[in-house]
N, C-alpha and C. Protein backbone atom coordinates (compact mmCIF):
# COMPACT_ATOMS: atom_id res chain seq x y z
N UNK A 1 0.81 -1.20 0.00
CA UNK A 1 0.00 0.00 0.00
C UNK A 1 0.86 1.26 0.00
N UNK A 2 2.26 1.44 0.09
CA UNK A 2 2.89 2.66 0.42
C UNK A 2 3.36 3.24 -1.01
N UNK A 3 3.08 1.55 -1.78
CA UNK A 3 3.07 2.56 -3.18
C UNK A 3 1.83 3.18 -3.97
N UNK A 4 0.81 3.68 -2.95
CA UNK A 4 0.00 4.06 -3.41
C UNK A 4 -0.77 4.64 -2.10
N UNK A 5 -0.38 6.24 -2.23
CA UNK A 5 -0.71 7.37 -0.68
C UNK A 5 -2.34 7.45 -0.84
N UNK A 6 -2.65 7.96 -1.95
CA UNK A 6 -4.38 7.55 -1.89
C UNK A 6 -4.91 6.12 -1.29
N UNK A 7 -4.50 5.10 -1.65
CA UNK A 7 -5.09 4.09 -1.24
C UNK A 7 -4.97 3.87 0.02
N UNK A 8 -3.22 4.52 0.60
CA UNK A 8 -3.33 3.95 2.16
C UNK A 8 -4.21 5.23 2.98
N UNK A 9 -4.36 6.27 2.05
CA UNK A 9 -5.35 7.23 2.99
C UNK A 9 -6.36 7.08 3.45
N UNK A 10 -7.29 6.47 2.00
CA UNK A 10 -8.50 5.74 2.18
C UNK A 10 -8.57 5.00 3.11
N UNK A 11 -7.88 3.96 3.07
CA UNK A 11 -8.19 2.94 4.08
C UNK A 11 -7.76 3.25 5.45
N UNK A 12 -7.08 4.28 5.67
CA UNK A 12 -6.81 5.19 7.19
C UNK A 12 -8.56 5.58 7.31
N UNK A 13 -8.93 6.59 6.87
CA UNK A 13 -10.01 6.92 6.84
C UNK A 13 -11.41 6.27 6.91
N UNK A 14 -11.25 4.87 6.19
CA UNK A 14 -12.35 3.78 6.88
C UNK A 14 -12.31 3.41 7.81
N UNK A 15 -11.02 3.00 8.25
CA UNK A 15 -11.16 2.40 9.30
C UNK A 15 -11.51 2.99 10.86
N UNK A 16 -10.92 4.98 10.29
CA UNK A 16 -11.58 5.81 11.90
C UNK A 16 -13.18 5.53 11.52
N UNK A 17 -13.43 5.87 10.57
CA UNK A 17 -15.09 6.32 10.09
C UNK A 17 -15.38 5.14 10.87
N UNK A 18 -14.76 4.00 10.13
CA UNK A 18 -15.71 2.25 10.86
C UNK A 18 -15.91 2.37 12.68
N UNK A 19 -14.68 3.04 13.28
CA UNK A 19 -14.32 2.69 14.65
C UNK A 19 -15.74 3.69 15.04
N UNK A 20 -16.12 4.71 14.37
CA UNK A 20 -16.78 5.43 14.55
C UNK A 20 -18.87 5.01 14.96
N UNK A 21 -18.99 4.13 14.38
CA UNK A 21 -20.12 3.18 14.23
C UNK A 21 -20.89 2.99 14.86
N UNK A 22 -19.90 2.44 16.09
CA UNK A 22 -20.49 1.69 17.76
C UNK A 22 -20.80 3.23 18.35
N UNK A 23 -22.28 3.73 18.68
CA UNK A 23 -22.72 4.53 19.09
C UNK A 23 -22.22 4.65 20.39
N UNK A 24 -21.64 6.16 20.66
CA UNK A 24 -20.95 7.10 21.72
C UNK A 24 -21.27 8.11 21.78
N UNK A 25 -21.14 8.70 23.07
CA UNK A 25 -21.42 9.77 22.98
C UNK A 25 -20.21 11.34 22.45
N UNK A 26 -18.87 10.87 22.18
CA UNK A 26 -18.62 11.45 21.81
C UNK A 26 -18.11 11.66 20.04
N UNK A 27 -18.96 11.04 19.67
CA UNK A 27 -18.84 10.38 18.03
C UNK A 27 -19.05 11.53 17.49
N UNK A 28 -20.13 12.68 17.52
CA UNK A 28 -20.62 13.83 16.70
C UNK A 28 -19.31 14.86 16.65
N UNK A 29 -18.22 15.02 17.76
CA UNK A 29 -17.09 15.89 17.95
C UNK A 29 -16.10 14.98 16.72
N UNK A 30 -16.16 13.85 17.22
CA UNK A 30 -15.01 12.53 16.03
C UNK A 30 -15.13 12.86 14.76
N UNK A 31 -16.52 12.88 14.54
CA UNK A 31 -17.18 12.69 13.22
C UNK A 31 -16.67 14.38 12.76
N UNK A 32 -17.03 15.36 13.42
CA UNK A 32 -16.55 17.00 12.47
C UNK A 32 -14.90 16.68 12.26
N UNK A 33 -14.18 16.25 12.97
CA UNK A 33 -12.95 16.35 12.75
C UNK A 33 -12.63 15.52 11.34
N UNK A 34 -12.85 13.77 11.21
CA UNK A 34 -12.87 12.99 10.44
C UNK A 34 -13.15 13.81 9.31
N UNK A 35 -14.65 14.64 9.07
CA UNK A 35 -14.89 15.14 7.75
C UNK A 35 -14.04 16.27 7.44
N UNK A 36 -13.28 16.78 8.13
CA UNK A 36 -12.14 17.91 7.91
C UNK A 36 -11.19 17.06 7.20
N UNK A 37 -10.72 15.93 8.09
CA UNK A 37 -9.27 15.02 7.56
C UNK A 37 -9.54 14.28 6.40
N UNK A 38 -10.94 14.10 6.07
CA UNK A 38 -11.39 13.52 4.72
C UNK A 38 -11.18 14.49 3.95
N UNK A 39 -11.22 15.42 3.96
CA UNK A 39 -11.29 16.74 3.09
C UNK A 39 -10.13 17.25 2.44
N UNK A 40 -9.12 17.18 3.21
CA UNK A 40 -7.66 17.07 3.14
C UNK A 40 -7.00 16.25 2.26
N UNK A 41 -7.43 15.26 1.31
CA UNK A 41 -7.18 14.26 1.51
C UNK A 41 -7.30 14.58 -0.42
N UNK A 42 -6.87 13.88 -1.20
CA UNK A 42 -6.89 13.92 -2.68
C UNK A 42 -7.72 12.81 -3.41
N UNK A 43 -9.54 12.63 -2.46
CA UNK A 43 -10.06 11.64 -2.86
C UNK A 43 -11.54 12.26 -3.33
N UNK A 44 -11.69 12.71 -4.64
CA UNK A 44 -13.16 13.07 -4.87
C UNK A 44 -14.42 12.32 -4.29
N UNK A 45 -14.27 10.74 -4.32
CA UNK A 45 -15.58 10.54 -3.92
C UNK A 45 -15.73 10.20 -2.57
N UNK A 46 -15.13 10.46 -1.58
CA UNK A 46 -14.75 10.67 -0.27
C UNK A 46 -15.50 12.19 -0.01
N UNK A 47 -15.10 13.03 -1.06
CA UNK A 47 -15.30 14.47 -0.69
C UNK A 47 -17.21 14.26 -1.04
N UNK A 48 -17.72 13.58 -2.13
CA UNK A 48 -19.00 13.31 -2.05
C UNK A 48 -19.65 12.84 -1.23
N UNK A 49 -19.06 11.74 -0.13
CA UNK A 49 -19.55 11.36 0.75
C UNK A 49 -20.28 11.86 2.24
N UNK A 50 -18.49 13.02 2.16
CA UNK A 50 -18.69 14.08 3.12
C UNK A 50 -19.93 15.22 3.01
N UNK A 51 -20.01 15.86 1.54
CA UNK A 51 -20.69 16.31 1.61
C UNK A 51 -22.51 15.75 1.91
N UNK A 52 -22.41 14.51 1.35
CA UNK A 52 -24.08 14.16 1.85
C UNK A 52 -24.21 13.73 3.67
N UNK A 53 -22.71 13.69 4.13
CA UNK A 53 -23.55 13.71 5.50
C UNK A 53 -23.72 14.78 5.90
N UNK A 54 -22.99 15.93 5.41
CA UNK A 54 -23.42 17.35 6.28
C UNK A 54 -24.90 17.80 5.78
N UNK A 55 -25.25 17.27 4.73
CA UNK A 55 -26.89 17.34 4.67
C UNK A 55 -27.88 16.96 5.29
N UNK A 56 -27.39 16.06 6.29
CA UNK A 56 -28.37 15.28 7.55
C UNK A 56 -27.82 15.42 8.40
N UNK A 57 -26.94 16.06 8.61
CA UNK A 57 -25.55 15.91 9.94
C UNK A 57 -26.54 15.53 10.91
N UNK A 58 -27.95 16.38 11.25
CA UNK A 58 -28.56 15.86 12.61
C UNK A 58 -29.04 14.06 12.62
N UNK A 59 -29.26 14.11 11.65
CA UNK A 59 -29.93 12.09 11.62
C UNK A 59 -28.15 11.22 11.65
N UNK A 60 -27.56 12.13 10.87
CA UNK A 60 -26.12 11.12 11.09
C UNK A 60 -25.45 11.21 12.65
N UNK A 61 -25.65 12.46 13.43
CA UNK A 61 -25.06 12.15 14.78
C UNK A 61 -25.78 11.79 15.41
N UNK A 62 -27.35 11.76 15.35
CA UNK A 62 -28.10 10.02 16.12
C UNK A 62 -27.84 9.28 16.06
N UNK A 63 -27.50 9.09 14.77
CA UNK A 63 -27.21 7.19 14.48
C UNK A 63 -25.64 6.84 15.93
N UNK A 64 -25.01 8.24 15.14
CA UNK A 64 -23.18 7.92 15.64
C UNK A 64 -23.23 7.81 17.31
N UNK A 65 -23.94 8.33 17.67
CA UNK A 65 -24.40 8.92 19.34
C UNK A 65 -25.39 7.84 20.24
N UNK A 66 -26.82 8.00 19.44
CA UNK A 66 -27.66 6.83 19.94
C UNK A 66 -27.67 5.50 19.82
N UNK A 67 -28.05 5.36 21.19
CA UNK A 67 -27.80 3.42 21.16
C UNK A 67 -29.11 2.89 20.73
N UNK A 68 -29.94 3.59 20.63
CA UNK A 68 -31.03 2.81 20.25
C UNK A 68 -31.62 3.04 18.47
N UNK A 69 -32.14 2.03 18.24
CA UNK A 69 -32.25 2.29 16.44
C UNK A 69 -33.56 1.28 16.19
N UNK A 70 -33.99 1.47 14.91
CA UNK A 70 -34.84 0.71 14.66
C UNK A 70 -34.43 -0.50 13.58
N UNK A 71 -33.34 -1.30 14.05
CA UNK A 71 -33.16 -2.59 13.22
C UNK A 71 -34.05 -3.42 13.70
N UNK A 72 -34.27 -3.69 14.46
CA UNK A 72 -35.32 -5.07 14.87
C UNK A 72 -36.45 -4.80 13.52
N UNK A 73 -37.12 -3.68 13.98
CA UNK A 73 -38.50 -3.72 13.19
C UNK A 73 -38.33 -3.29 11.86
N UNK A 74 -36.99 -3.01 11.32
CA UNK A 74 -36.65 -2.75 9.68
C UNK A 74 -36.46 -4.76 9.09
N UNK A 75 -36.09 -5.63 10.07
CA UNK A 75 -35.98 -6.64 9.86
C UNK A 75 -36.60 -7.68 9.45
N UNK A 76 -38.23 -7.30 10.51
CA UNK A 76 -39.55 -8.18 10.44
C UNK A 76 -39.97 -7.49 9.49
N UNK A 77 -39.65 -6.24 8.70
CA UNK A 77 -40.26 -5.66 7.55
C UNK A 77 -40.08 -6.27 6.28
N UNK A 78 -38.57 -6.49 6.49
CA UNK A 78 -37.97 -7.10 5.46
C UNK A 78 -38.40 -8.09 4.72
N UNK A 79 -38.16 -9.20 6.08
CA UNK A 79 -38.56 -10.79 5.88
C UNK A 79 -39.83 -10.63 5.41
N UNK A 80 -41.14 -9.71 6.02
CA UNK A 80 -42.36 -9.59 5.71
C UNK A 80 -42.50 -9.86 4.21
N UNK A 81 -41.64 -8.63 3.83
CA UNK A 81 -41.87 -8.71 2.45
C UNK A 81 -41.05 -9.43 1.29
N UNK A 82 -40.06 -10.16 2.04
CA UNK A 82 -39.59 -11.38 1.69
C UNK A 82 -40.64 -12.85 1.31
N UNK A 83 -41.41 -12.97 1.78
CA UNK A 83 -42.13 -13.46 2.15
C UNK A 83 -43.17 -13.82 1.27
N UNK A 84 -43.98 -12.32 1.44
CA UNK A 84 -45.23 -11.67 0.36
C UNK A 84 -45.03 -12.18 -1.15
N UNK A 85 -43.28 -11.88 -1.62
CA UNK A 85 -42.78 -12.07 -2.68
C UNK A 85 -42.59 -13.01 -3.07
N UNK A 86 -42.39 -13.67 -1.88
CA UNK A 86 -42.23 -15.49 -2.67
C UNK A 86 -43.77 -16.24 -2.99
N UNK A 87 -44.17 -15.58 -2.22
CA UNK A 87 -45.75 -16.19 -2.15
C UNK A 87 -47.31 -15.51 -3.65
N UNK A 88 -46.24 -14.40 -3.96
CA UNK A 88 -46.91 -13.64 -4.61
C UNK A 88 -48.24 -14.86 -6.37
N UNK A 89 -49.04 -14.28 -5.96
CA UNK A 89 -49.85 -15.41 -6.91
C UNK A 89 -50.50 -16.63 -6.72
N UNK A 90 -49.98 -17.04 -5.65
CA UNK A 90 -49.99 -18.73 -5.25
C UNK A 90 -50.94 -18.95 -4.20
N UNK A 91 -50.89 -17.88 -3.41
CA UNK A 91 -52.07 -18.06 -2.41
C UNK A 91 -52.68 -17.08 -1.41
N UNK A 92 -53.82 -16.83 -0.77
CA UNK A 92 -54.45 -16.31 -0.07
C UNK A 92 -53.60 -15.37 0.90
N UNK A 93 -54.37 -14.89 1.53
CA UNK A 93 -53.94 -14.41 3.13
C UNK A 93 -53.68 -15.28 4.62
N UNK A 94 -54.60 -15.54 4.17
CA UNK A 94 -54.30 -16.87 5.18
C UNK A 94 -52.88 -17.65 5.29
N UNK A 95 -52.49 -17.91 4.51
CA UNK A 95 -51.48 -18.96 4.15
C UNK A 95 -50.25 -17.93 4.32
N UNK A 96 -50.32 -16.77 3.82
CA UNK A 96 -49.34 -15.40 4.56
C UNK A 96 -49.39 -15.18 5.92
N UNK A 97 -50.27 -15.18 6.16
CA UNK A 97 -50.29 -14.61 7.84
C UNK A 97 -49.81 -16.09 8.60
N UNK A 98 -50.52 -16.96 7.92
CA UNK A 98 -49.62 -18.13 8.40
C UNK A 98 -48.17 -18.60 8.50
N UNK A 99 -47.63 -18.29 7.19
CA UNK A 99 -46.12 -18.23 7.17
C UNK A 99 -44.93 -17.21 8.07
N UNK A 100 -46.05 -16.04 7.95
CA UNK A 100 -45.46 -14.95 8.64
C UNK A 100 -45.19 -15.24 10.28
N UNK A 101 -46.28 -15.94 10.80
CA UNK A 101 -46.63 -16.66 12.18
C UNK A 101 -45.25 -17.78 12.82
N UNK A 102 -45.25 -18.54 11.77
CA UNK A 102 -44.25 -19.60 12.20
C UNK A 102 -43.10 -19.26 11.74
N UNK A 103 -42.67 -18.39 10.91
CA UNK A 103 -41.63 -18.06 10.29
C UNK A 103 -40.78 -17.26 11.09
């Protein structure tokens, strides 16, 4: 990688962003600095990235901050409609709400 300073930047830079993930409370201070040191940096689509989180910055330092989220119920949504799709044509409601039940 040292023959190639973009690439080892990048992957400097994932790996704070990644450490960044596990919700803390001091992630939203991490996170302004990170998008400065991304910025710095000679990587256009890095610099795209940055810019779409400062467009939500408030929903992105919940995520980075709060411990609580809604994966559980994005999950049973999923499968739900995992589900619906396989079943699509073949049969009733019944036989959905049934699958959905034991599934």
């Amino acid at each position: 990688m040292a023959a190639c300073p973009e690439m080892t930047a990048l992957a400097g830079l994932v790996r704070s962003f990644a450490a960044m993930l596990t919700p803390a409370d001091g992630n939203a201070e991490r996170l302004t600095a990170w998008i400065s040191q991304a910025r710095t940096e000679d990587l256009p689509h890095l610099h795209a990235f940055t810019r779409g989180l400062e467009l939500d910055r408030d929903a992105v330092n919940a995520a980075l901050t709060c411990a609580y989220h809604n994966g559980g119920t994005e999950g049973v949504n999923t499968k739900t409609k995992l589900i619906k799709r396989q079943m699509y044509g073949r049969a009733g409601f019944a036989l959905l709400r049934h699958r959905i039940l034991l599934g």
